[in-house]
PDB file of N, CA and C in Angstrom:
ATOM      1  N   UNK A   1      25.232  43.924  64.253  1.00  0.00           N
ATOM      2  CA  UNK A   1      26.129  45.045  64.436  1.00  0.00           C
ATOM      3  C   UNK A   1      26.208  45.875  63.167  1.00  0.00           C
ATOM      4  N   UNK A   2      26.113  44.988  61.657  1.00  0.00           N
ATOM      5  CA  UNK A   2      26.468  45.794  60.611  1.00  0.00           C
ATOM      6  C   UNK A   2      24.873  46.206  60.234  1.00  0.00           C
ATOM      7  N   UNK A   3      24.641  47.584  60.260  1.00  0.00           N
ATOM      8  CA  UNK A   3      23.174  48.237  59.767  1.00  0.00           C
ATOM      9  C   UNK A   3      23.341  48.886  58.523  1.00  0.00           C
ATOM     10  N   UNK A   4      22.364  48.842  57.896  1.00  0.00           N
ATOM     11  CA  UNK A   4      22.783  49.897  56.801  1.00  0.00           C
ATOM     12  C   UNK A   4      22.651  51.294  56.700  1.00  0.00           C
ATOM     13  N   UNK A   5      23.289  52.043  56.230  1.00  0.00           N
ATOM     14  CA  UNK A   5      22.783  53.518  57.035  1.00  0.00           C
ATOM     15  C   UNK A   5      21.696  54.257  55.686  1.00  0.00           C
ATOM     16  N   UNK A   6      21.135  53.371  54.913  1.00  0.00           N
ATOM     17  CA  UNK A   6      20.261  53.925  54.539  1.00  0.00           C
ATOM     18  C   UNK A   6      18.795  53.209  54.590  1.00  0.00           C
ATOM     19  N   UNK A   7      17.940  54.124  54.348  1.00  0.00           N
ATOM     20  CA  UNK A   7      16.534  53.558  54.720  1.00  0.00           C
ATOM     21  C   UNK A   7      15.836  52.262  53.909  1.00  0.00           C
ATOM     22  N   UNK A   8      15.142  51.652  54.050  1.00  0.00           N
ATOM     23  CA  UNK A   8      15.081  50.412  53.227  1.00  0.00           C
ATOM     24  C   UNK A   8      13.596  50.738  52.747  1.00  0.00           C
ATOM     25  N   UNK A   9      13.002  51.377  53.488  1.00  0.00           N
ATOM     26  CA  UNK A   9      11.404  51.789  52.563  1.00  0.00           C
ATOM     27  C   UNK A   9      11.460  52.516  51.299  1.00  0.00           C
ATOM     28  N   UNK A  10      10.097  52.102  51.078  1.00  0.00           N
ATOM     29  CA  UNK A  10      10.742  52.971  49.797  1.00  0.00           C
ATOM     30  C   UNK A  10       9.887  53.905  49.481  1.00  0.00           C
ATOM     31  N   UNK A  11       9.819  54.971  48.682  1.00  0.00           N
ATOM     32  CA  UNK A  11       8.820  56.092  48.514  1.00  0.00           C
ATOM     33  C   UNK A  11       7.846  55.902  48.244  1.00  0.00           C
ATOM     34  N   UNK A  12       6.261  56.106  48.804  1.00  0.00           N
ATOM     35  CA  UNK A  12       5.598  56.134  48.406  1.00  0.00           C
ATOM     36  C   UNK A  12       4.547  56.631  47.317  1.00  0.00           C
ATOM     37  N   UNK A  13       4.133  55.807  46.568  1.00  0.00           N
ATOM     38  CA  UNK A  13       3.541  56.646  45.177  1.00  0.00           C
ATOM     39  C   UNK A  13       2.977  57.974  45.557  1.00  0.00           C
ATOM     40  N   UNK A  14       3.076  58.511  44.413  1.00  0.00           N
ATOM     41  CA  UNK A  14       2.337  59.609  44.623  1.00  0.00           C
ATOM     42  C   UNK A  14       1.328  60.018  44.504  1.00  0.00           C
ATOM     43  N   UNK A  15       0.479  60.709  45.493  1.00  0.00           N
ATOM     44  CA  UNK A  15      -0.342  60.793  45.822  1.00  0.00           C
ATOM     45  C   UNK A  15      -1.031  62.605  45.364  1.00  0.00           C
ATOM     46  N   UNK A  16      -2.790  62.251  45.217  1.00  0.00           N
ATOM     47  CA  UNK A  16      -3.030  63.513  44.763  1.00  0.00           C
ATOM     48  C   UNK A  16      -3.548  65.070  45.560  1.00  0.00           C
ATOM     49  N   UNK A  17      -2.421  64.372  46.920  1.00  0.00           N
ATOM     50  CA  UNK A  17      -3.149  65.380  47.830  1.00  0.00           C
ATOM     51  C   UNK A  17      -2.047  66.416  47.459  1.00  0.00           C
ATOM     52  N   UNK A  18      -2.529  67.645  48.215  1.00  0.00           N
ATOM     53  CA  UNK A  18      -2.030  69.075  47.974  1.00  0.00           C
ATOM     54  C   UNK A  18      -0.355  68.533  48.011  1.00  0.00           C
ATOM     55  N   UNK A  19       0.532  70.015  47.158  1.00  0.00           N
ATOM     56  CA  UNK A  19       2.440  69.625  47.586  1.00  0.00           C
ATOM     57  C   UNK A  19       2.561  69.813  48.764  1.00  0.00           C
ATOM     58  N   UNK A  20       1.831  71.004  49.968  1.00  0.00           N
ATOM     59  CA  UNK A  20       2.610  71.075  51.155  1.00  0.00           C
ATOM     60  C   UNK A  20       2.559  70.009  52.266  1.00  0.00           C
ATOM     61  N   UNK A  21       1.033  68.838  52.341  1.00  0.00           N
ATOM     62  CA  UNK A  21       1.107  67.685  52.312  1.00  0.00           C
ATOM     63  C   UNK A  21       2.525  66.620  51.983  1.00  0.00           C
ATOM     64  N   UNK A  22       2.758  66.322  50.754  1.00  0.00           N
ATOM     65  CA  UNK A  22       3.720  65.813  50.562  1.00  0.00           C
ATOM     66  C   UNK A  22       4.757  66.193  50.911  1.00  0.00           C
ATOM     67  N   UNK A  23       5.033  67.574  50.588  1.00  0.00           N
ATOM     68  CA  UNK A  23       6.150  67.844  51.517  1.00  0.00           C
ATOM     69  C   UNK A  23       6.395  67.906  53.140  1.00  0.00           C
ATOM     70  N   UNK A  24       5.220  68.009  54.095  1.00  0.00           N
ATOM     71  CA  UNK A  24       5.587  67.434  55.228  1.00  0.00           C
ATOM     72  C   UNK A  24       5.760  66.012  56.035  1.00  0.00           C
ATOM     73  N   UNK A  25       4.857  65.260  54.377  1.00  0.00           N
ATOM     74  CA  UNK A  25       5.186  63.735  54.735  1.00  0.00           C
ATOM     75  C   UNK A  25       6.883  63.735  54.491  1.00  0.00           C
ATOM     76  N   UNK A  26       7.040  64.247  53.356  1.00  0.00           N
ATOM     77  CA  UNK A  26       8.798  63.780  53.322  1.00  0.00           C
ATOM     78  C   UNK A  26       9.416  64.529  54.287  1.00  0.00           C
ATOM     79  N   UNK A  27       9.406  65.267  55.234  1.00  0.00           N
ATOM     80  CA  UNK A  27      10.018  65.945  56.124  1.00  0.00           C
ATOM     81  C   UNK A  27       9.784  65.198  57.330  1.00  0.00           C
ATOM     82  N   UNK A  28       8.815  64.505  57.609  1.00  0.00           N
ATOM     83  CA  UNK A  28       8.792  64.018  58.553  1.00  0.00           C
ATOM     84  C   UNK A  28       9.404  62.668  58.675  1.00  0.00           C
ATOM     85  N   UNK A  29       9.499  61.739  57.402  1.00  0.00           N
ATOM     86  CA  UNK A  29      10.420  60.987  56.758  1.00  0.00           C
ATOM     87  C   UNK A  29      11.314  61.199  57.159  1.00  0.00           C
ATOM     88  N   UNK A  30      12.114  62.390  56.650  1.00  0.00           N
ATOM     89  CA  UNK A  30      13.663  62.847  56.722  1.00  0.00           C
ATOM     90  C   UNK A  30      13.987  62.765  58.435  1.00  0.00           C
ATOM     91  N   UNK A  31      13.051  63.196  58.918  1.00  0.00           N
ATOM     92  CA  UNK A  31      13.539  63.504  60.389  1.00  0.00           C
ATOM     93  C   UNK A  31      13.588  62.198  61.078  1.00  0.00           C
ATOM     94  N   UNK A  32      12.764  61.180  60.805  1.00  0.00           N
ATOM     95  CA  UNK A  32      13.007  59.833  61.399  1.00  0.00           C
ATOM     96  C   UNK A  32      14.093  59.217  60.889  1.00  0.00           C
ATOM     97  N   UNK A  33      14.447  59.317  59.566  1.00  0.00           N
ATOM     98  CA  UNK A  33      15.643  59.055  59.018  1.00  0.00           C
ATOM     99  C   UNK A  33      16.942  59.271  59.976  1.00  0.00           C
ATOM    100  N   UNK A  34      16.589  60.781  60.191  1.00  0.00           N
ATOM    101  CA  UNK A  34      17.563  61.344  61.168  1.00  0.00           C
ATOM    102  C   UNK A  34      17.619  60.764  62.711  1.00  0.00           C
ATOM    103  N   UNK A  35      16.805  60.574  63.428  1.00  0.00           N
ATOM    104  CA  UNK A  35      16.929  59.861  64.147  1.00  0.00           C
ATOM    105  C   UNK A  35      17.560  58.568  64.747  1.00  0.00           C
ATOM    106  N   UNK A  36      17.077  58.235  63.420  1.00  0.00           N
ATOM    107  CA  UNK A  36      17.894  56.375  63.323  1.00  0.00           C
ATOM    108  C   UNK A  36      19.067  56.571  62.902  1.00  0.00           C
ATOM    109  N   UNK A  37      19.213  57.514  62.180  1.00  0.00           N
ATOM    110  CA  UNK A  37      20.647  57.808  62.321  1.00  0.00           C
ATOM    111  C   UNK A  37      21.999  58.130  63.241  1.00  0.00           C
ATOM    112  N   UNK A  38      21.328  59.215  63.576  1.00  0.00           N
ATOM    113  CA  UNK A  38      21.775  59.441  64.918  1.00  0.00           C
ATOM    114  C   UNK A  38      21.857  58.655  66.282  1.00  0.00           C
ATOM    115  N   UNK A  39      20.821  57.703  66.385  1.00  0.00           N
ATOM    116  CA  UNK A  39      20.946  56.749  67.388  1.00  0.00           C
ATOM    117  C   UNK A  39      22.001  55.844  67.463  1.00  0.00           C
ATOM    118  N   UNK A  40      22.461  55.330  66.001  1.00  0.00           N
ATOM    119  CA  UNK A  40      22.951  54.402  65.451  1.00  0.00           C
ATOM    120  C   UNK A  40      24.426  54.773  65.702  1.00  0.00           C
ATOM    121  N   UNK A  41      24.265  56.267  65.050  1.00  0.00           N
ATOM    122  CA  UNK A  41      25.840  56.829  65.639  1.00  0.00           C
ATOM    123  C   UNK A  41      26.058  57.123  67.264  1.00  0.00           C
ATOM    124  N   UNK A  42      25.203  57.238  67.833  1.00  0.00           N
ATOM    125  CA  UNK A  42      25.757  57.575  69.255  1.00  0.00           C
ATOM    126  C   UNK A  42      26.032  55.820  69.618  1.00  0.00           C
ATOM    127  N   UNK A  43      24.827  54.900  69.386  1.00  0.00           N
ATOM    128  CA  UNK A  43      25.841  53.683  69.843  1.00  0.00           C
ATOM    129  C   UNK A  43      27.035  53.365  69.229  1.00  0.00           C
ATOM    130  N   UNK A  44      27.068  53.608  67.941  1.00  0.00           N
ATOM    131  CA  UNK A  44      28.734  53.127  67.449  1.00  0.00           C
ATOM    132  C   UNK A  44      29.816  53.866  68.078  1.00  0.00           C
ATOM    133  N   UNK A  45      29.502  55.130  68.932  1.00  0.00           N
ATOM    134  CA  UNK A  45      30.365  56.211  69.504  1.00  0.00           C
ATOM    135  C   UNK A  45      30.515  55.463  70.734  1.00  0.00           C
ATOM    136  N   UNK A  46      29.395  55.006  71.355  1.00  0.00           N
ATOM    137  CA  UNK A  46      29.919  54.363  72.907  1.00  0.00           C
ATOM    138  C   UNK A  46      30.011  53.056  72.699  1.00  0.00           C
ATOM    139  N   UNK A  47      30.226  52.015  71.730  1.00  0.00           N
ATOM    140  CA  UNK A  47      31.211  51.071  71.469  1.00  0.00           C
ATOM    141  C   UNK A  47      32.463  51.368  71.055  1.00  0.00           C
ATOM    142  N   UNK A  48      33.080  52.645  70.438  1.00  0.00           N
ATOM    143  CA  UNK A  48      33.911  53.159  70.252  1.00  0.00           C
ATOM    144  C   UNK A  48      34.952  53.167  71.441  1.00  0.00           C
ATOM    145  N   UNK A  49      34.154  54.194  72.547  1.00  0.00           N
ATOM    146  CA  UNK A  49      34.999  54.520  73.313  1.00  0.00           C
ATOM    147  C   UNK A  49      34.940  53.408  74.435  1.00  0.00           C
ATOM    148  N   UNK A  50      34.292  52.216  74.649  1.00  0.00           N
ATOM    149  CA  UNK A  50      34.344  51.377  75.217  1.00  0.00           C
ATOM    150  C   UNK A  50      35.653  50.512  74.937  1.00  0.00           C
ATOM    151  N   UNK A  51      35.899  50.386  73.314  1.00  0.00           N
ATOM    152  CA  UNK A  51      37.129  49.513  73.016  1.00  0.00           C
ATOM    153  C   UNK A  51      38.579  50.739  73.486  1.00  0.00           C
ATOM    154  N   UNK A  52      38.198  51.581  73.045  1.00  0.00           N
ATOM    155  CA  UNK A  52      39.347  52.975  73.503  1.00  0.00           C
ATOM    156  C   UNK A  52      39.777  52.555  75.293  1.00  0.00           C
ATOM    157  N   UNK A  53      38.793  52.422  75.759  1.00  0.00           N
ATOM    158  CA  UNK A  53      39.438  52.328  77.398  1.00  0.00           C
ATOM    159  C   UNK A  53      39.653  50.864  77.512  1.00  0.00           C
ATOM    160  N   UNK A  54      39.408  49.474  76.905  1.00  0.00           N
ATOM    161  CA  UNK A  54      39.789  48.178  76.811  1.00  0.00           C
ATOM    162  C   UNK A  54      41.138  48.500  76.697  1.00  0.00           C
ATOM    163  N   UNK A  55      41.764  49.034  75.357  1.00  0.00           N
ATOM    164  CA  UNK A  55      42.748  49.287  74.841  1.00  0.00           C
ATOM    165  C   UNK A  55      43.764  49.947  75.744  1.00  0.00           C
ATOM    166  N   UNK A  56      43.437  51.219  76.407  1.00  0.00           N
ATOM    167  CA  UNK A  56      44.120  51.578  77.058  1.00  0.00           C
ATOM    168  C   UNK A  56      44.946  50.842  78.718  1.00  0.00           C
ATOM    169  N   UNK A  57      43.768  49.909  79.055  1.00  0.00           N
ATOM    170  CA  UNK A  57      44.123  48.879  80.139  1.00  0.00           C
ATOM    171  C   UNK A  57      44.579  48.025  79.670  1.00  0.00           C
ATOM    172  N   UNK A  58      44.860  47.448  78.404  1.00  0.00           N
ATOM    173  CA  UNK A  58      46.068  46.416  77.444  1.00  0.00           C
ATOM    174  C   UNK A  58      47.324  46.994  77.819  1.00  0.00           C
ATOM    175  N   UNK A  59      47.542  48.586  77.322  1.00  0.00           N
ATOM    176  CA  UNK A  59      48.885  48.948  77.079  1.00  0.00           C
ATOM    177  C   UNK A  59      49.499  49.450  78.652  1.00  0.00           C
ATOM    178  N   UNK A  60      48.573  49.569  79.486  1.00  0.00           N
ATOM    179  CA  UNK A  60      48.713  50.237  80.771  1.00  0.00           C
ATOM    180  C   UNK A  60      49.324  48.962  81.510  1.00  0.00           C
ATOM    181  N   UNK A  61      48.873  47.378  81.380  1.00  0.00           N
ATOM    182  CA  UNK A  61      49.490  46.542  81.596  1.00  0.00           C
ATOM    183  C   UNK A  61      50.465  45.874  81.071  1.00  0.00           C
ATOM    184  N   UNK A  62      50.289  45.978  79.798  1.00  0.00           N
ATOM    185  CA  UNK A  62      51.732  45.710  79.151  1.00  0.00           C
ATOM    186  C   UNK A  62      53.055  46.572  79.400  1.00  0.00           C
ATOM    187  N   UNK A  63      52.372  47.633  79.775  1.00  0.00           N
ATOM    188  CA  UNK A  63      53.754  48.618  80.388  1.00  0.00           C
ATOM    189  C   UNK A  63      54.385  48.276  81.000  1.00  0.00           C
ATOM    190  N   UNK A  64      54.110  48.012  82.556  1.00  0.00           N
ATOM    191  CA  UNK A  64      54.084  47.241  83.588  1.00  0.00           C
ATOM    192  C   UNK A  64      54.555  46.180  83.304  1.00  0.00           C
ATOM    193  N   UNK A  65      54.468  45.121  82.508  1.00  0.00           N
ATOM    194  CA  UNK A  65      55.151  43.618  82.595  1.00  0.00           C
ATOM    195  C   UNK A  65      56.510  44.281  81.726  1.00  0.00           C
ATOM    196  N   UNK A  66      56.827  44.858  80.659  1.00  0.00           N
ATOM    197  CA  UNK A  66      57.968  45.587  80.227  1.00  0.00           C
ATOM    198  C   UNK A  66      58.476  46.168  81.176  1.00  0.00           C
ATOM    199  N   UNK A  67      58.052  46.838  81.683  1.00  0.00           N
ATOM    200  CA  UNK A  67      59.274  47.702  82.897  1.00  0.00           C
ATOM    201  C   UNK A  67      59.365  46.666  83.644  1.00  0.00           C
ATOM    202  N   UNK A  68      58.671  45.745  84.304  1.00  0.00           N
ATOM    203  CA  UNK A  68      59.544  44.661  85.362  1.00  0.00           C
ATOM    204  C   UNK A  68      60.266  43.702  84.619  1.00  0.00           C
ATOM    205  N   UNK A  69      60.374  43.736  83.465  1.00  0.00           N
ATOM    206  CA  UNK A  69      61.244  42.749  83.090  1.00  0.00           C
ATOM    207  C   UNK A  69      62.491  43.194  82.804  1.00  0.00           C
ATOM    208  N   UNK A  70      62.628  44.667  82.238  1.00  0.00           N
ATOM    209  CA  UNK A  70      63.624  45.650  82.204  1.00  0.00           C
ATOM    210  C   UNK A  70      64.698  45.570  83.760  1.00  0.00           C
ATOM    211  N   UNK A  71      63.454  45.692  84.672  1.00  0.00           N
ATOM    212  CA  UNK A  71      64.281  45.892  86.059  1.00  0.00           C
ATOM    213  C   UNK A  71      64.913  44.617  86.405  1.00  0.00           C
ATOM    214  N   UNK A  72      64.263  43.243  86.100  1.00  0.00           N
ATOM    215  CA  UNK A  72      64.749  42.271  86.495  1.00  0.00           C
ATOM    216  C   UNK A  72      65.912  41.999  85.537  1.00  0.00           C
ATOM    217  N   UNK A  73      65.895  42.008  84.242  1.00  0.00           N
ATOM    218  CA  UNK A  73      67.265  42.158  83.882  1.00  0.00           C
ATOM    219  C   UNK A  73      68.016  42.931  83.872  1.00  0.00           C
ATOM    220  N   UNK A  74      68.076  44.197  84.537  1.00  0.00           N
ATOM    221  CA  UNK A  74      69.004  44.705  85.223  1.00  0.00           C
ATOM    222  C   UNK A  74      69.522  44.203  86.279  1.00  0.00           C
ATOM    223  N   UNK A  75      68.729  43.662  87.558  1.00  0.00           N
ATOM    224  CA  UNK A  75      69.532  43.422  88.407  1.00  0.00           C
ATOM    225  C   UNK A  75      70.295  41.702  88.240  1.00  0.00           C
ATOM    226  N   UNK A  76      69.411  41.080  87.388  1.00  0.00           N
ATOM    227  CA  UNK A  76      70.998  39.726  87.240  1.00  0.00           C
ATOM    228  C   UNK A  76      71.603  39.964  86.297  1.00  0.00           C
ATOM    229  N   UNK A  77      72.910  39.576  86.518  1.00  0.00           N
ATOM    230  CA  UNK A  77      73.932  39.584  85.952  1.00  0.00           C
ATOM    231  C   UNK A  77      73.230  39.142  84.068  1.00  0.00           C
ATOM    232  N   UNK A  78      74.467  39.385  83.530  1.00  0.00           N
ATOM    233  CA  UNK A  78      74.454  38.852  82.357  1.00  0.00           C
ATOM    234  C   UNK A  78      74.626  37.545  81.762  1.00  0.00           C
ATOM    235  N   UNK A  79      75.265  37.037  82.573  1.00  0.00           N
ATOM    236  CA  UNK A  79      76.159  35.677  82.142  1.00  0.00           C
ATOM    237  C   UNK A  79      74.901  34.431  82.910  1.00  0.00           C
ATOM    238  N   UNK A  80      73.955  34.772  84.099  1.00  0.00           N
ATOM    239  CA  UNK A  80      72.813  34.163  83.887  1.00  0.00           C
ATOM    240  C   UNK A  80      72.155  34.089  82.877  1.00  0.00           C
ATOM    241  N   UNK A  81      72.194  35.042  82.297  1.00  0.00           N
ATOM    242  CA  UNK A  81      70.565  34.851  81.131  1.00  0.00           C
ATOM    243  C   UNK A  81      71.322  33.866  79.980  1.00  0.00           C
ATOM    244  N   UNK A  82      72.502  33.985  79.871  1.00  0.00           N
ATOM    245  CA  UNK A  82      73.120  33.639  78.817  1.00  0.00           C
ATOM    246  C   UNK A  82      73.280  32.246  78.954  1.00  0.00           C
ATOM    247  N   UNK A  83      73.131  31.436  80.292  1.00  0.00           N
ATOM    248  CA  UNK A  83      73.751  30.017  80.793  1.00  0.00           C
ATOM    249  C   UNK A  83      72.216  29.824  80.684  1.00  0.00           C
ATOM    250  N   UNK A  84      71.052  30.695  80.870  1.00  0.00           N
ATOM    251  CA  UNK A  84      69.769  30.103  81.172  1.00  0.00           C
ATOM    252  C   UNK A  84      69.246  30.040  79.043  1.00  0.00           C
ATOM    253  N   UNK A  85      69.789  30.362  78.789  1.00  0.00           N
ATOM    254  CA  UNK A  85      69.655  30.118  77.392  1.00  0.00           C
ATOM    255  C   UNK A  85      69.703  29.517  76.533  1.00  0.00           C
ATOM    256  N   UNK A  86      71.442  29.175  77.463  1.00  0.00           N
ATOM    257  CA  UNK A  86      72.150  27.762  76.645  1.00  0.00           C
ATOM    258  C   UNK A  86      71.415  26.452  77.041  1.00  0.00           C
ATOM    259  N   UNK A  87      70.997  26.493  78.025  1.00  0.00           N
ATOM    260  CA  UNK A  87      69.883  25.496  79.118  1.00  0.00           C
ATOM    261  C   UNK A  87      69.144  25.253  77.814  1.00  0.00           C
ATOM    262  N   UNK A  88      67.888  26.020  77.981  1.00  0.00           N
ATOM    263  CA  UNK A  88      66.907  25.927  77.124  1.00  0.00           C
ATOM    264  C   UNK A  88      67.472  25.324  75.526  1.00  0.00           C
ATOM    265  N   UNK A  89      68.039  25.651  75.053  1.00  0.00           N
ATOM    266  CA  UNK A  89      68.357  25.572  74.267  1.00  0.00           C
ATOM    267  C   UNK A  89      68.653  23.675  74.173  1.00  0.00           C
ATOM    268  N   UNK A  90      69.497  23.537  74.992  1.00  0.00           N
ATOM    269  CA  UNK A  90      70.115  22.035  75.506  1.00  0.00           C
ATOM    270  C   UNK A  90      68.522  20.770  75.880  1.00  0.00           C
ATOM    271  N   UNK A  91      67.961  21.360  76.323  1.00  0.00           N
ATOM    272  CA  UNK A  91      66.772  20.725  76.422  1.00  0.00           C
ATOM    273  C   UNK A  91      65.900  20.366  75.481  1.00  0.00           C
ATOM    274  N   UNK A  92      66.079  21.490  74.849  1.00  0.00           N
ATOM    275  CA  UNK A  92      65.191  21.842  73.606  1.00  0.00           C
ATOM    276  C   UNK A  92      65.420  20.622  72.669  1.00  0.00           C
ATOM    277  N   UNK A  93      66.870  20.683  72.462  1.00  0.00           N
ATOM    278  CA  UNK A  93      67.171  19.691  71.482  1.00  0.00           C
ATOM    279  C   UNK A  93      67.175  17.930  71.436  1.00  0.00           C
ATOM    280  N   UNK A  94      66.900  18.014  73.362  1.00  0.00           N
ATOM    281  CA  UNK A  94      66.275  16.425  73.619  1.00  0.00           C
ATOM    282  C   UNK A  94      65.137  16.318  73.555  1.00  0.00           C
ATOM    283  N   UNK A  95      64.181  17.363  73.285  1.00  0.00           N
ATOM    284  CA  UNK A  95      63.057  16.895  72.688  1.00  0.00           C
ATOM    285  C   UNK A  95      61.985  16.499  73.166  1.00  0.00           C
TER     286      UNK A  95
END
């Protein structure tokens, strides 16, 4: 997963052919450079947005278990939760 984003070859000596030669070897260099670059970023972009919509179906369900728990302690009373507490609590301490 971890790449490095720079190239690992390394320049080749130099050579005694003409400069515009060399200069389209390094251009053509550059552009594969670019490539792998760019590839590299479009997959890190659609692992990106892959965890983005994971994420969003976390909080979309966690919503959902918060609001029904909201509603359910609305509709019992108070003095349940409070006896179901002391419970736990009482149990707890037998261990």
């Amino acid at each position: 997963m971890a790449e490095r984003a720079t190239s690992t070859r390394s320049d080749p000596a130099p050579t005694s052919s003409s400069p515009s030669h060399d200069l389209g070897e390094e251009l053509s260099r550059a552009r594969e450079e670019i490539l792998r670059l760019r590839d590299l970023l479009v997959g890190k972009d659609a692992e990106l947005g892959a965890l983005r919509g994971r994420l969003a179906e976390l909080e979309a369900g966690s919503a959902r278990l918060v609001s029904l728990a909201a509603r359910v302690r609305r509709l019992v009373p108070r003095f349940l939760f409070s006896a179901a507490v002391s419970l736990r609590k009482r149990r707890g301490r037998r261990g």
